[in-house]
Protein backbone atom coordinates (compact mmCIF):
# COMPACT_ATOMS: atom_id res chain seq x y z
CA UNK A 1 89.81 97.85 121.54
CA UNK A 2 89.66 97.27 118.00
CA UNK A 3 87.58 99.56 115.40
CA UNK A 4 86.79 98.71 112.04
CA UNK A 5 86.11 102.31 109.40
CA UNK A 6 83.91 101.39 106.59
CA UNK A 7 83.97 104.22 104.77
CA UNK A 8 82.21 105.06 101.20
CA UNK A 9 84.50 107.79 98.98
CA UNK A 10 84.30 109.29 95.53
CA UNK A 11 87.00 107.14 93.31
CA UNK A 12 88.82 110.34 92.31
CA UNK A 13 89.69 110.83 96.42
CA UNK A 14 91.06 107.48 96.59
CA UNK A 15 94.97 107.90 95.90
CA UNK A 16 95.25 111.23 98.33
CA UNK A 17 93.11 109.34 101.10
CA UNK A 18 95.64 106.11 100.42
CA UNK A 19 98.71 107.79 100.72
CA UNK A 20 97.46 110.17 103.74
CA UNK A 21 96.66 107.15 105.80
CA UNK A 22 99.78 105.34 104.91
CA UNK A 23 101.75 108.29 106.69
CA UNK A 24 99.19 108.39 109.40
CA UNK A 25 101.00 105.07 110.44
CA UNK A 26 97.62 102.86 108.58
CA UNK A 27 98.89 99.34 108.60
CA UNK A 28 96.75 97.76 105.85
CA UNK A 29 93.35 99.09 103.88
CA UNK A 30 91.26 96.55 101.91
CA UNK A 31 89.40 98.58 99.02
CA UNK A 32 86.59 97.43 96.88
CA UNK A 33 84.53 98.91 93.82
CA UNK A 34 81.14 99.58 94.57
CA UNK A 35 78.06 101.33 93.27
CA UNK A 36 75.32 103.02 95.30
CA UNK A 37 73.52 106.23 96.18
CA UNK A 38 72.20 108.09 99.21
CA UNK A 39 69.83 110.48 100.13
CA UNK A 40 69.56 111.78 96.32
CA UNK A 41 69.24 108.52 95.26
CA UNK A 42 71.82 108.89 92.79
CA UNK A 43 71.45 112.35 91.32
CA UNK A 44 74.23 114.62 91.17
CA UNK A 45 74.33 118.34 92.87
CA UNK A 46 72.28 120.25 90.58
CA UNK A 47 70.38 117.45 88.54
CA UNK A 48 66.52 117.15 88.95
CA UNK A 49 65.44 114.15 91.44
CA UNK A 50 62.68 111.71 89.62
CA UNK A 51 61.20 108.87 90.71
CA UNK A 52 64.07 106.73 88.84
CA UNK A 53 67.51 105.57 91.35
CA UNK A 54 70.94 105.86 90.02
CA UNK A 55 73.89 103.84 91.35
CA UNK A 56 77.03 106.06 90.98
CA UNK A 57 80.54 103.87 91.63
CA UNK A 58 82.04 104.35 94.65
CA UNK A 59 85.15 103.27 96.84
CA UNK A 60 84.48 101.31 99.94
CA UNK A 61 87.49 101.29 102.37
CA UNK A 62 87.55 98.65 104.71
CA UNK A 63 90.61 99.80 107.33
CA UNK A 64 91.10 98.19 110.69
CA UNK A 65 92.94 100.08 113.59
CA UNK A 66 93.26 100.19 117.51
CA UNK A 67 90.81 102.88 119.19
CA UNK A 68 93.47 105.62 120.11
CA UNK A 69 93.95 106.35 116.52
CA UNK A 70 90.11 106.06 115.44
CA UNK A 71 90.09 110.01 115.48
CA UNK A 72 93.23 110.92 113.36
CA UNK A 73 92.27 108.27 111.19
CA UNK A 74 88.75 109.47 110.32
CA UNK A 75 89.52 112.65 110.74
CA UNK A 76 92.06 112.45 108.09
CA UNK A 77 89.78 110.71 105.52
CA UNK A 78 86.88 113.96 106.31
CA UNK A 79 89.56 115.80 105.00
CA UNK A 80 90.60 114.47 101.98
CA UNK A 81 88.02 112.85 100.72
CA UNK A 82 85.26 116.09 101.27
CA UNK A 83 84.41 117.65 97.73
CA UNK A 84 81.53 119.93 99.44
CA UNK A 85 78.86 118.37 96.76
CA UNK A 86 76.27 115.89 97.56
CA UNK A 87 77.56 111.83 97.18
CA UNK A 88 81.22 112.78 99.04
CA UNK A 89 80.68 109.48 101.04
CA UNK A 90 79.84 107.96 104.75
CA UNK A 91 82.39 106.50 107.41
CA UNK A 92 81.10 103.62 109.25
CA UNK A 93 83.23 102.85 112.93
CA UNK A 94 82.19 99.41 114.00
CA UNK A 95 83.96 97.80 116.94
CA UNK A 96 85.55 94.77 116.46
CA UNK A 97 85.86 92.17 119.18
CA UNK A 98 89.31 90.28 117.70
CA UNK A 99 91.39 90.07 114.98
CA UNK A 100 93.73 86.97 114.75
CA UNK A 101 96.91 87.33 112.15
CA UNK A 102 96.25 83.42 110.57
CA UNK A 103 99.94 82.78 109.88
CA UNK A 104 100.85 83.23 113.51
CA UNK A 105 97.91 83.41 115.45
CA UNK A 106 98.50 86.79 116.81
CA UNK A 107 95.61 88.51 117.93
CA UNK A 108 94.28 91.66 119.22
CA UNK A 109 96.10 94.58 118.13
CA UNK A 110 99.58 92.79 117.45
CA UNK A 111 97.49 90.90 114.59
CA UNK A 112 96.83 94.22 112.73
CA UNK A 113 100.38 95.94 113.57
């Protein structure tokens, strides 16, 4: 089966966590610019909470991989992308029921590979 990792880094993390799941054997990774907060509603370590919410930018990853990998994979982005602060990020694993390569029509896992 399929898995898609949606996962939510700090932008600073984003070139180690690219290049460490490019080794890993990651085929493709779609990333967009975001801005959000959590449970601090936007407040940094440190900072006093108020009533007011911040959105800080973040880096949403969007990677899609076959289910014996899902562990390396996320596993590797905990790693790298951990500052041990408040607002390091979330990882999402959805399943994902197809994936069909459009030029070819390839699907399943030989669409992502």
């Amino acid at each position: 089966m399929l898995r898609k990792i949606e996962c939510f880094i700090q932008p600073f993390k984003l070139d180690a966590v690219k290049d460490a799941l490019i080794k890993a054997g990651v085929e493709g990774i779609s990333v967009t610019e975001v801005r959000g907060f959590g449970r601090q509603r936007g407040f940094k370590e440190g900072e006093v909470i108020n009533k007011e919410v911040k959105f800080l930018p973040k880096i949403k990853l969007e990677i899609v991989v076959g289910e014996e990998v899902i562990d390396e994979v996320t596993k590797t982005i905990v790693k790298l992308a951990q500052t041990g602060k408040f607002g390091s990020g979330k990882i999402f694993v959805i399943p994902v029921e197809d994936a069909i390569r459009i030029r070819t029509s390839e699907s399943g896992i030989s669409a992502i590979t």
